[in-house]
Protein backbone atom coordinates (compact mmCIF):
# COMPACT_ATOMS: atom_id res chain seq x y z
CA UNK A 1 38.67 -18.18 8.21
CA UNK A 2 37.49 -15.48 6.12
CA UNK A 3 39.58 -12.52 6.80
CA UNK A 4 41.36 -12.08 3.85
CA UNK A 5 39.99 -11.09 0.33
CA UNK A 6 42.25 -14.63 -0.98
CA UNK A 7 40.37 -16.49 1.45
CA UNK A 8 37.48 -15.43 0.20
CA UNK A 9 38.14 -15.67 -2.94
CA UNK A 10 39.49 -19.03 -2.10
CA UNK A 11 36.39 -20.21 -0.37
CA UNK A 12 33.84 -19.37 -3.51
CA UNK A 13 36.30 -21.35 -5.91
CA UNK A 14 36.16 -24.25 -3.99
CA UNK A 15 32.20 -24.07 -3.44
CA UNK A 16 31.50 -23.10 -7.48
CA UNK A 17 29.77 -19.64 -6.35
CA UNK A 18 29.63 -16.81 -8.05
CA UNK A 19 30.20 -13.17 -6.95
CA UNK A 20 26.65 -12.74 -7.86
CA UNK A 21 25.08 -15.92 -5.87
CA UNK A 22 27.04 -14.37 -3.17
CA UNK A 23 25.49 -10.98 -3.54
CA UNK A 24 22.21 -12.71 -3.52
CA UNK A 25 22.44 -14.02 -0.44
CA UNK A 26 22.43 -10.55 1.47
CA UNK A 27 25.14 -12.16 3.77
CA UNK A 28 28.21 -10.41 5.06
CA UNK A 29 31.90 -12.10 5.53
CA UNK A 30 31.26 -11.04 9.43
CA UNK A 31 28.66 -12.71 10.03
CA UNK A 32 29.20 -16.08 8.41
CA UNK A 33 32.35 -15.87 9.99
CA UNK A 34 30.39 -15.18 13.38
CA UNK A 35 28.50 -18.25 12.37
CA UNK A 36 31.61 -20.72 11.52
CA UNK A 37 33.13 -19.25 14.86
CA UNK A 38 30.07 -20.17 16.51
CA UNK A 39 29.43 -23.86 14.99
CA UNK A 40 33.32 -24.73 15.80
CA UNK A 41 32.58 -23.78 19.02
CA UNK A 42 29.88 -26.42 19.59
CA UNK A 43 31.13 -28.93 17.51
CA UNK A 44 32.39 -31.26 20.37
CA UNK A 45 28.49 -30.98 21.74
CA UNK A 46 27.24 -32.01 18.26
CA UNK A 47 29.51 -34.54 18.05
CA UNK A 48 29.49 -36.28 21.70
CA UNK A 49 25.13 -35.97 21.03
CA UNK A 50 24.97 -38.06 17.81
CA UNK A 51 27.83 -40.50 19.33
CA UNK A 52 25.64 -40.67 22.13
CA UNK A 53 22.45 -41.78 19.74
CA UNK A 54 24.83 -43.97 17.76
CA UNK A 55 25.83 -45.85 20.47
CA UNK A 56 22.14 -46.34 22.10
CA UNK A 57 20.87 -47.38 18.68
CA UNK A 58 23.73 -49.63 17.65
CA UNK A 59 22.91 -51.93 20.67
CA UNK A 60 19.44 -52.58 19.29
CA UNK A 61 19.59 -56.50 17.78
CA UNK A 62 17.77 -55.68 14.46
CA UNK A 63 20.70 -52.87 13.55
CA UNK A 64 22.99 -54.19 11.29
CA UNK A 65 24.54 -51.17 9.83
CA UNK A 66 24.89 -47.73 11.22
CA UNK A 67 26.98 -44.85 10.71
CA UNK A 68 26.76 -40.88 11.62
CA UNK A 69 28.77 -37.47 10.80
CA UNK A 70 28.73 -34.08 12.10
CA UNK A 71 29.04 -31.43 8.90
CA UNK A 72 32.29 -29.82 8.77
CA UNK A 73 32.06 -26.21 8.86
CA UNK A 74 32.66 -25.07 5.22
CA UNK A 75 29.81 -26.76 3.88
CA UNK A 76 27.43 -25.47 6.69
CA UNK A 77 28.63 -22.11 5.54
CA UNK A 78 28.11 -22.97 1.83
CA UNK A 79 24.74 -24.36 2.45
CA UNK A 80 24.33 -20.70 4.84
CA UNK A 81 24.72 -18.95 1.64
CA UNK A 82 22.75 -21.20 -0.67
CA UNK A 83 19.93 -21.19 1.44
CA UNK A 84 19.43 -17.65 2.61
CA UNK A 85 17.73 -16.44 -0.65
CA UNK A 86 15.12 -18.77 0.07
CA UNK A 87 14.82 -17.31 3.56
CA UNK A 88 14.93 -13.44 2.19
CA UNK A 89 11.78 -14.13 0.95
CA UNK A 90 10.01 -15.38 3.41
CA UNK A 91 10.93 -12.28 5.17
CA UNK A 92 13.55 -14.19 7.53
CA UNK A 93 17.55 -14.03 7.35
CA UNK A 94 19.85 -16.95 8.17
CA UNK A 95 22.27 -15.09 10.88
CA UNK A 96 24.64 -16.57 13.84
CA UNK A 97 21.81 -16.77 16.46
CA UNK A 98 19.76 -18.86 14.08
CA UNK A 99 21.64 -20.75 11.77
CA UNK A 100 21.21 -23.97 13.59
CA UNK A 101 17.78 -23.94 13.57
CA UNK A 102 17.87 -23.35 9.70
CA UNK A 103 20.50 -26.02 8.68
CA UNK A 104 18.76 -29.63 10.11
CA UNK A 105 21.25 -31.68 8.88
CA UNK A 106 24.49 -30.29 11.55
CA UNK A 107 24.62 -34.07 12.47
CA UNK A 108 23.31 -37.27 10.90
CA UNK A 109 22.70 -40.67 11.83
């Protein structure tokens, strides 16, 4: 996903960051591609859960509208990046064994 300089390059363009937000973030191309390796990985789990809450709560009587997603994997690793500034400071780091309990919105209903 990210093993080419062009993809990188490719991937900042299309998210609007700078070299510089990037450097910020203290985050490596490894391991935010250990994280989007990781999230693909589970995204069938994420997705069968919230299709399994969607399905409960859409037989209630009073539900009249209801839809869900499961965030593709570029913007989790966007939001990885945006976020882990934020974490740096509290003296944490967003990384592949704990980027899921970082990001709360993998799935949404």
């Amino acid at each position: 996903m990210f093993g080419t300089i062009d993809e990188q390059k490719s991937f900042l363009r299309q998210f609007n960051i700078s070299e510089e937000r990037f450097r910020e973030s203290m985050l490596t191309w490894d391991e935010l591609e250990l994280i989007a390796e990781d999230y693909l990985k589970k995204e069938d789990e994420h997705t069968a859960t919230v299709k399994g809450y969607f399905e409960k709560i859409q037989q209630c009587a009073y539900v009249h509208s209801l839809s869900y997603r499961v965030k593709e994997v570029t913007p989790l690793v966007e939001k990885v990046i945006r976020k882990n500034p934020k974490y740096l400071k509290q003296g944490k780091a967003i990384s592949h064994s704990n980027y899921s309990s970082c990001i709360n919105d993998l799935s949404i209903i």
